[in-house]
C-alpha atoms as a PDB file:
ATOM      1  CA  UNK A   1     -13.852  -5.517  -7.167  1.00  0.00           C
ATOM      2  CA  UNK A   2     -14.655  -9.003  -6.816  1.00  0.00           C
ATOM      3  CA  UNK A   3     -17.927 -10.136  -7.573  1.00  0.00           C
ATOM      4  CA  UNK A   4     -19.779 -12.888  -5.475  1.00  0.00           C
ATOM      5  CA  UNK A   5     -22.404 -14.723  -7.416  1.00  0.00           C
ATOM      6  CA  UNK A   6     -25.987 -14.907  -5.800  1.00  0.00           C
ATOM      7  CA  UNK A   7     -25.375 -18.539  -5.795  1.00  0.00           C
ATOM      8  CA  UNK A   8     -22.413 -18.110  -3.436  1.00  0.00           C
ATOM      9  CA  UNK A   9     -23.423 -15.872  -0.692  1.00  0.00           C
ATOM     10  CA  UNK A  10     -25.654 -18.615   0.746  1.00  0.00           C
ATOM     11  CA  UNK A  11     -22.379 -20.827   1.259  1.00  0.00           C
ATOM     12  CA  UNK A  12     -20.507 -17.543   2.608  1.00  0.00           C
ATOM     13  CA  UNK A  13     -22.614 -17.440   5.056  1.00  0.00           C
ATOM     14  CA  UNK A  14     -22.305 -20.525   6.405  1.00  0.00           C
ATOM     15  CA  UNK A  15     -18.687 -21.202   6.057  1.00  0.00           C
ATOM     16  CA  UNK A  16     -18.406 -17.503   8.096  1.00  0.00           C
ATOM     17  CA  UNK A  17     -20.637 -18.901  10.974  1.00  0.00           C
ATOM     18  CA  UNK A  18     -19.105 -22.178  10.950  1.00  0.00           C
ATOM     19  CA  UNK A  19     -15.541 -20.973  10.954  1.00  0.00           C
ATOM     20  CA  UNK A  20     -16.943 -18.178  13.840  1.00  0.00           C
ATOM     21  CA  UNK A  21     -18.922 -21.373  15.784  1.00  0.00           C
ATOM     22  CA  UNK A  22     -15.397 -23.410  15.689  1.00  0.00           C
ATOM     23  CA  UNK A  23     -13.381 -20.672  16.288  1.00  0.00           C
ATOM     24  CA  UNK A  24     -15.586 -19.833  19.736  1.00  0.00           C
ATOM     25  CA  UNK A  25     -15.715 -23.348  21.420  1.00  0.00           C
ATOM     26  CA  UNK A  26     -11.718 -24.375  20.247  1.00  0.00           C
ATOM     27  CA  UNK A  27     -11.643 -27.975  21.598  1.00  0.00           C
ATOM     28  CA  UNK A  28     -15.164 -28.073  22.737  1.00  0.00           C
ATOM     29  CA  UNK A  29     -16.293 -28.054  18.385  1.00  0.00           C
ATOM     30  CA  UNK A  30     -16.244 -31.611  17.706  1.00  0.00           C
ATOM     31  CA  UNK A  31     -17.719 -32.880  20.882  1.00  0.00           C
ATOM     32  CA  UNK A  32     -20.731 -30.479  20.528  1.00  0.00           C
ATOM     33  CA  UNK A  33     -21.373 -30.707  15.846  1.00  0.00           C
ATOM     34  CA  UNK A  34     -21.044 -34.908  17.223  1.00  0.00           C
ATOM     35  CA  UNK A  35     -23.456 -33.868  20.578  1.00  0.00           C
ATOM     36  CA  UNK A  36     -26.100 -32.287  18.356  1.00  0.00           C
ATOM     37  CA  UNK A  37     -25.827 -34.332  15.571  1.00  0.00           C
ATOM     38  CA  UNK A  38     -26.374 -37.611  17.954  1.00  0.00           C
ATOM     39  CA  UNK A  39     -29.583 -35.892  19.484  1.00  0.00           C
ATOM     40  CA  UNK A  40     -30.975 -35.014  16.425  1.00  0.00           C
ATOM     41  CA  UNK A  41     -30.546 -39.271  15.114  1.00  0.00           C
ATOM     42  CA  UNK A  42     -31.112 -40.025  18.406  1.00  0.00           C
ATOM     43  CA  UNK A  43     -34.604 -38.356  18.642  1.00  0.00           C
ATOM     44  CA  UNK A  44     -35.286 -39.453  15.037  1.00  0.00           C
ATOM     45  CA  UNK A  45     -34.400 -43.253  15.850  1.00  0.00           C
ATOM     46  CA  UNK A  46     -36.702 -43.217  18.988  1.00  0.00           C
ATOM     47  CA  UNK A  47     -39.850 -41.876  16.952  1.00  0.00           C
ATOM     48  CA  UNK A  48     -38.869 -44.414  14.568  1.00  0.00           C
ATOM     49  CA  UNK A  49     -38.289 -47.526  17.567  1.00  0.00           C
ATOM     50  CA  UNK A  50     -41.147 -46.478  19.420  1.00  0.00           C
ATOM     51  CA  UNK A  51     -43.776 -47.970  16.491  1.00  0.00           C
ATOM     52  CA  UNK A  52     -41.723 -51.227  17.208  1.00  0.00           C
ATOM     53  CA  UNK A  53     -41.737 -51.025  20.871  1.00  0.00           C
ATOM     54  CA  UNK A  54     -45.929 -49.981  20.317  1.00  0.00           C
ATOM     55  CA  UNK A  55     -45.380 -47.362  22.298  1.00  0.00           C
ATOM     56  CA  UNK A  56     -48.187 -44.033  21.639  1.00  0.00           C
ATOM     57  CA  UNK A  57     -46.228 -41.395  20.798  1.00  0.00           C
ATOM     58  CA  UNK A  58     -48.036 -37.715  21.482  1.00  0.00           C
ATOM     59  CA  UNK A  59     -46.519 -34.718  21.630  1.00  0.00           C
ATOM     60  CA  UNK A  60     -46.623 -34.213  25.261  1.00  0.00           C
ATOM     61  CA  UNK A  61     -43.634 -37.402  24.951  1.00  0.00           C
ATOM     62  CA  UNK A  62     -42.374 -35.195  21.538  1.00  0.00           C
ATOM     63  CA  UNK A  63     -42.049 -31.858  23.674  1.00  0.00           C
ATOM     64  CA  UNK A  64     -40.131 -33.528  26.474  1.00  0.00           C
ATOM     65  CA  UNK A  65     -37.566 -35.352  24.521  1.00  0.00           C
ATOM     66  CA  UNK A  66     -36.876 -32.252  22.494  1.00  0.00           C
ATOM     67  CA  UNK A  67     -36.444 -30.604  26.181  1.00  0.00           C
ATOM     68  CA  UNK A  68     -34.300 -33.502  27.192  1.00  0.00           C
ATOM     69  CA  UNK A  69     -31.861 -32.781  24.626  1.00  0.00           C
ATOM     70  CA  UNK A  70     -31.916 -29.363  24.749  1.00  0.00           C
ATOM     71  CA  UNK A  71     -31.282 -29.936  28.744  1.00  0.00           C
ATOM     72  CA  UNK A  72     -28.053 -32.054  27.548  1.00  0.00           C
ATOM     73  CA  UNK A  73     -26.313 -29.399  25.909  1.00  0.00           C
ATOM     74  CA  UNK A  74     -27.031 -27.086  29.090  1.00  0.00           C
ATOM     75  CA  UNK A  75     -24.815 -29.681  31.009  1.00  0.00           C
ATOM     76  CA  UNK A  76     -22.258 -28.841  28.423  1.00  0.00           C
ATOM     77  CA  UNK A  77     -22.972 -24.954  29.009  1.00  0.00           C
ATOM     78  CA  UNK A  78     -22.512 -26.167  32.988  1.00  0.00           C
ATOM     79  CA  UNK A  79     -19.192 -27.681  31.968  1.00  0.00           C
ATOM     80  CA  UNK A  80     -17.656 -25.063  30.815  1.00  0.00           C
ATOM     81  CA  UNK A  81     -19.100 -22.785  33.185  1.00  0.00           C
ATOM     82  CA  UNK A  82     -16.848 -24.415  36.055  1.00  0.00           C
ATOM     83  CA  UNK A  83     -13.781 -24.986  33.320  1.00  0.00           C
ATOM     84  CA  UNK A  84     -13.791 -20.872  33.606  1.00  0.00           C
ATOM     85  CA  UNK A  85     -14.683 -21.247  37.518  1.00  0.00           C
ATOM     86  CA  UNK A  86     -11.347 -23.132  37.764  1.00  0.00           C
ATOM     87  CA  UNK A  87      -9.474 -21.001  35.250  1.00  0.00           C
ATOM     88  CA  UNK A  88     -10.316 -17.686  37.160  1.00  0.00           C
ATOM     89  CA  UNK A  89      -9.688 -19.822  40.896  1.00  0.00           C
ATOM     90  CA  UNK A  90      -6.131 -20.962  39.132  1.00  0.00           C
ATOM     91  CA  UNK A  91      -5.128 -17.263  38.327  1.00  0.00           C
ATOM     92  CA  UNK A  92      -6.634 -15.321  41.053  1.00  0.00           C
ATOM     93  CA  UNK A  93      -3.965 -17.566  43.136  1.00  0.00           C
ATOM     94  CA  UNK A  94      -1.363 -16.830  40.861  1.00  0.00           C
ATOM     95  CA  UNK A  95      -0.885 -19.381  38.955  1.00  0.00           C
ATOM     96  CA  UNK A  96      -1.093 -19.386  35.045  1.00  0.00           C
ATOM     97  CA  UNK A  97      -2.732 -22.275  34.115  1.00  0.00           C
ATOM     98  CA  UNK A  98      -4.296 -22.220  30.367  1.00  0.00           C
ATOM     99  CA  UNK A  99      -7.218 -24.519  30.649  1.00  0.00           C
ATOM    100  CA  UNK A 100      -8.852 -25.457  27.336  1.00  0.00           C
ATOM    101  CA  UNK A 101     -12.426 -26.830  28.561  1.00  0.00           C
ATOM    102  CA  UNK A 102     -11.991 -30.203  30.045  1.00  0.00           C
ATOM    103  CA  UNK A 103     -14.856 -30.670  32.037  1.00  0.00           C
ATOM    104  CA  UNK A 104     -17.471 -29.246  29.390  1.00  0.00           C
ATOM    105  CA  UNK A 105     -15.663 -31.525  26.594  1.00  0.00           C
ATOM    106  CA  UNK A 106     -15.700 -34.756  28.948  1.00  0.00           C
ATOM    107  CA  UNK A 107     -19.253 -34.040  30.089  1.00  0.00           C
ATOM    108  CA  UNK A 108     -20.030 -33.203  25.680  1.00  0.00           C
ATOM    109  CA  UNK A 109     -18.158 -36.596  24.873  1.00  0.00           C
ATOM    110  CA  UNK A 110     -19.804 -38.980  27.510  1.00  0.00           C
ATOM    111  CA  UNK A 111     -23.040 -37.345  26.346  1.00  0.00           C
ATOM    112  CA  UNK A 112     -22.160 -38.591  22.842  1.00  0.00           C
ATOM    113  CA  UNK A 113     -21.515 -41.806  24.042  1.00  0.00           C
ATOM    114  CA  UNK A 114     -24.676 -42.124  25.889  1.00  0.00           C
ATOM    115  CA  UNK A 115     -26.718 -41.073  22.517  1.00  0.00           C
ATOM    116  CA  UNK A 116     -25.022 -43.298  20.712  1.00  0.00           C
ATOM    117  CA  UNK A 117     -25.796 -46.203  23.013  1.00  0.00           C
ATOM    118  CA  UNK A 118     -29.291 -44.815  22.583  1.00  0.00           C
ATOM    119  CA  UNK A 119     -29.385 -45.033  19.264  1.00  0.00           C
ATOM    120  CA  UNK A 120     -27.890 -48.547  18.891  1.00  0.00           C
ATOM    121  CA  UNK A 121     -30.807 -49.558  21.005  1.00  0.00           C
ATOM    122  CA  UNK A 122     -32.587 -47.514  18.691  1.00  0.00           C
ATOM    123  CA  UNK A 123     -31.789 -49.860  16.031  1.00  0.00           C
ATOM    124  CA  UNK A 124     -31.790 -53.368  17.722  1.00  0.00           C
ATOM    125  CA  UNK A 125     -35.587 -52.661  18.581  1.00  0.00           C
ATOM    126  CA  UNK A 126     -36.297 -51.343  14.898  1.00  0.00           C
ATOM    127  CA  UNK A 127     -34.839 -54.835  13.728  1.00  0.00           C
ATOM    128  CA  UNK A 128     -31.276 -53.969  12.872  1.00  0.00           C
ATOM    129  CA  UNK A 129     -28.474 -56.489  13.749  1.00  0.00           C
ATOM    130  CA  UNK A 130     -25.670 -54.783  15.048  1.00  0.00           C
ATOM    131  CA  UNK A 131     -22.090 -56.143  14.638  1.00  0.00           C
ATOM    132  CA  UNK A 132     -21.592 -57.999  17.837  1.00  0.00           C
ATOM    133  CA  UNK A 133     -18.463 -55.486  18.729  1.00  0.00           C
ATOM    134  CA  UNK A 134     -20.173 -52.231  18.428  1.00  0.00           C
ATOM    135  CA  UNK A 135     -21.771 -51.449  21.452  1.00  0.00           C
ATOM    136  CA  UNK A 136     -18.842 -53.306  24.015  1.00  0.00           C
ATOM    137  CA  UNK A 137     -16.557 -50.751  22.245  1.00  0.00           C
ATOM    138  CA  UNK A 138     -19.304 -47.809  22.994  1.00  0.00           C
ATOM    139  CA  UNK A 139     -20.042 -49.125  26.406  1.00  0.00           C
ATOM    140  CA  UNK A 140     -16.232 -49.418  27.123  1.00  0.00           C
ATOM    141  CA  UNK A 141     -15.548 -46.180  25.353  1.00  0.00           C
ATOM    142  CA  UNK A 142     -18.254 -44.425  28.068  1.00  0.00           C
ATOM    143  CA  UNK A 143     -16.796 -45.972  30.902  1.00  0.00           C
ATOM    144  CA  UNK A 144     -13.403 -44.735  29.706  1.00  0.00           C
ATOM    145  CA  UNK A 145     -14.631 -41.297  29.833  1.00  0.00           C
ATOM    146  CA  UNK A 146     -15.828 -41.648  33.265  1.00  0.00           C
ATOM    147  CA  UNK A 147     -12.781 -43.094  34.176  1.00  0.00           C
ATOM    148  CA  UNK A 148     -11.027 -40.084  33.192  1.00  0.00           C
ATOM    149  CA  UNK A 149     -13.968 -37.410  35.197  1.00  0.00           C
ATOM    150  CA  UNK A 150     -13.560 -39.631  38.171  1.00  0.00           C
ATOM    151  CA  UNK A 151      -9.306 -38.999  38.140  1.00  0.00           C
ATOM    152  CA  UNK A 152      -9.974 -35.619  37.171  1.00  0.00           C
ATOM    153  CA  UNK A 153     -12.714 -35.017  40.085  1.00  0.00           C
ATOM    154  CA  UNK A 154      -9.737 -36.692  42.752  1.00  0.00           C
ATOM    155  CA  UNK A 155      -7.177 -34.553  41.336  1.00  0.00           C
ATOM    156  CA  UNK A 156      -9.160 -31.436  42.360  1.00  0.00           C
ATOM    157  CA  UNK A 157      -9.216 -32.415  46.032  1.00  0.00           C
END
């Protein structure tokens, strides 16, 4: 019998869940660990910016930016809601059409790009310089991404 040390399990644990949590949302992982990890800088950066900007902070403001994020990943939940909507629509008229979550990963990525324009604004009103091509190539990236909803939204019709 192989023995797990105490030290271990913790790690176990996590590498279970993760493996579970990846294994669940397929393409939609990266989007969503890069989604959550972008709200949680983002909403860091902003507490951090808003001393800058002299803006109060109270935690009415606190409450509804945690409830603005939170809100974000239900568009994701939304997403993938009509991904299945379309799925079951495909094969109910007999056609068998594996879709792997398109809308709910282009609604998780252009979220990411939006927080991450967030949080280089963040950090230009905190006092950071930015590299001068950083947020074209986000902005450009974002407008890629609705490029791509917008085709997908006329190839529906």
């Amino acid at each position: 019998m192989v023995r797990v040390k105490q030290m271990d399990k913790p790690q176990s644990w996590v590498t279970v869940v993760a493996s579970a949590v990846m294994e669940f949302l397929g393409i939609l992982a990266i989007p969503v660990f890069l989604m959550v990890g972008c709200n949680i800088i983002d909403y860091i950066t902003g507490l951090i910016a808003s001393k800058y900007r002299q803006e109060q902070i109270n935690s009415y403001k606190g409450m509804r930016g945690i409830i603005k994020k939170v809100c974000m990943w239900l568009l994701v939940v939304v997403g993938a809601m009509v991904d299945v909507l379309i799925k079951y629509a495909t094969q109910t008229m007999g056609f068998n059409i594996q879709i792997p979550f398109i809308i709910a990963t282009l609604v998780a990525v252009w979220i990411v790009v939006n927080e991450i324009i967030s949080i280089l604004e963040n950090l230009v009103d905190i006092g950071i310089d930015l590299p001068p091509f950083l947020m074209p190539i986000v902005k450009r990236i974002k407008k890629e991404v609705e490029e791509v909803g917008e085709s997908e939204q006329k190839g529906l019709r």
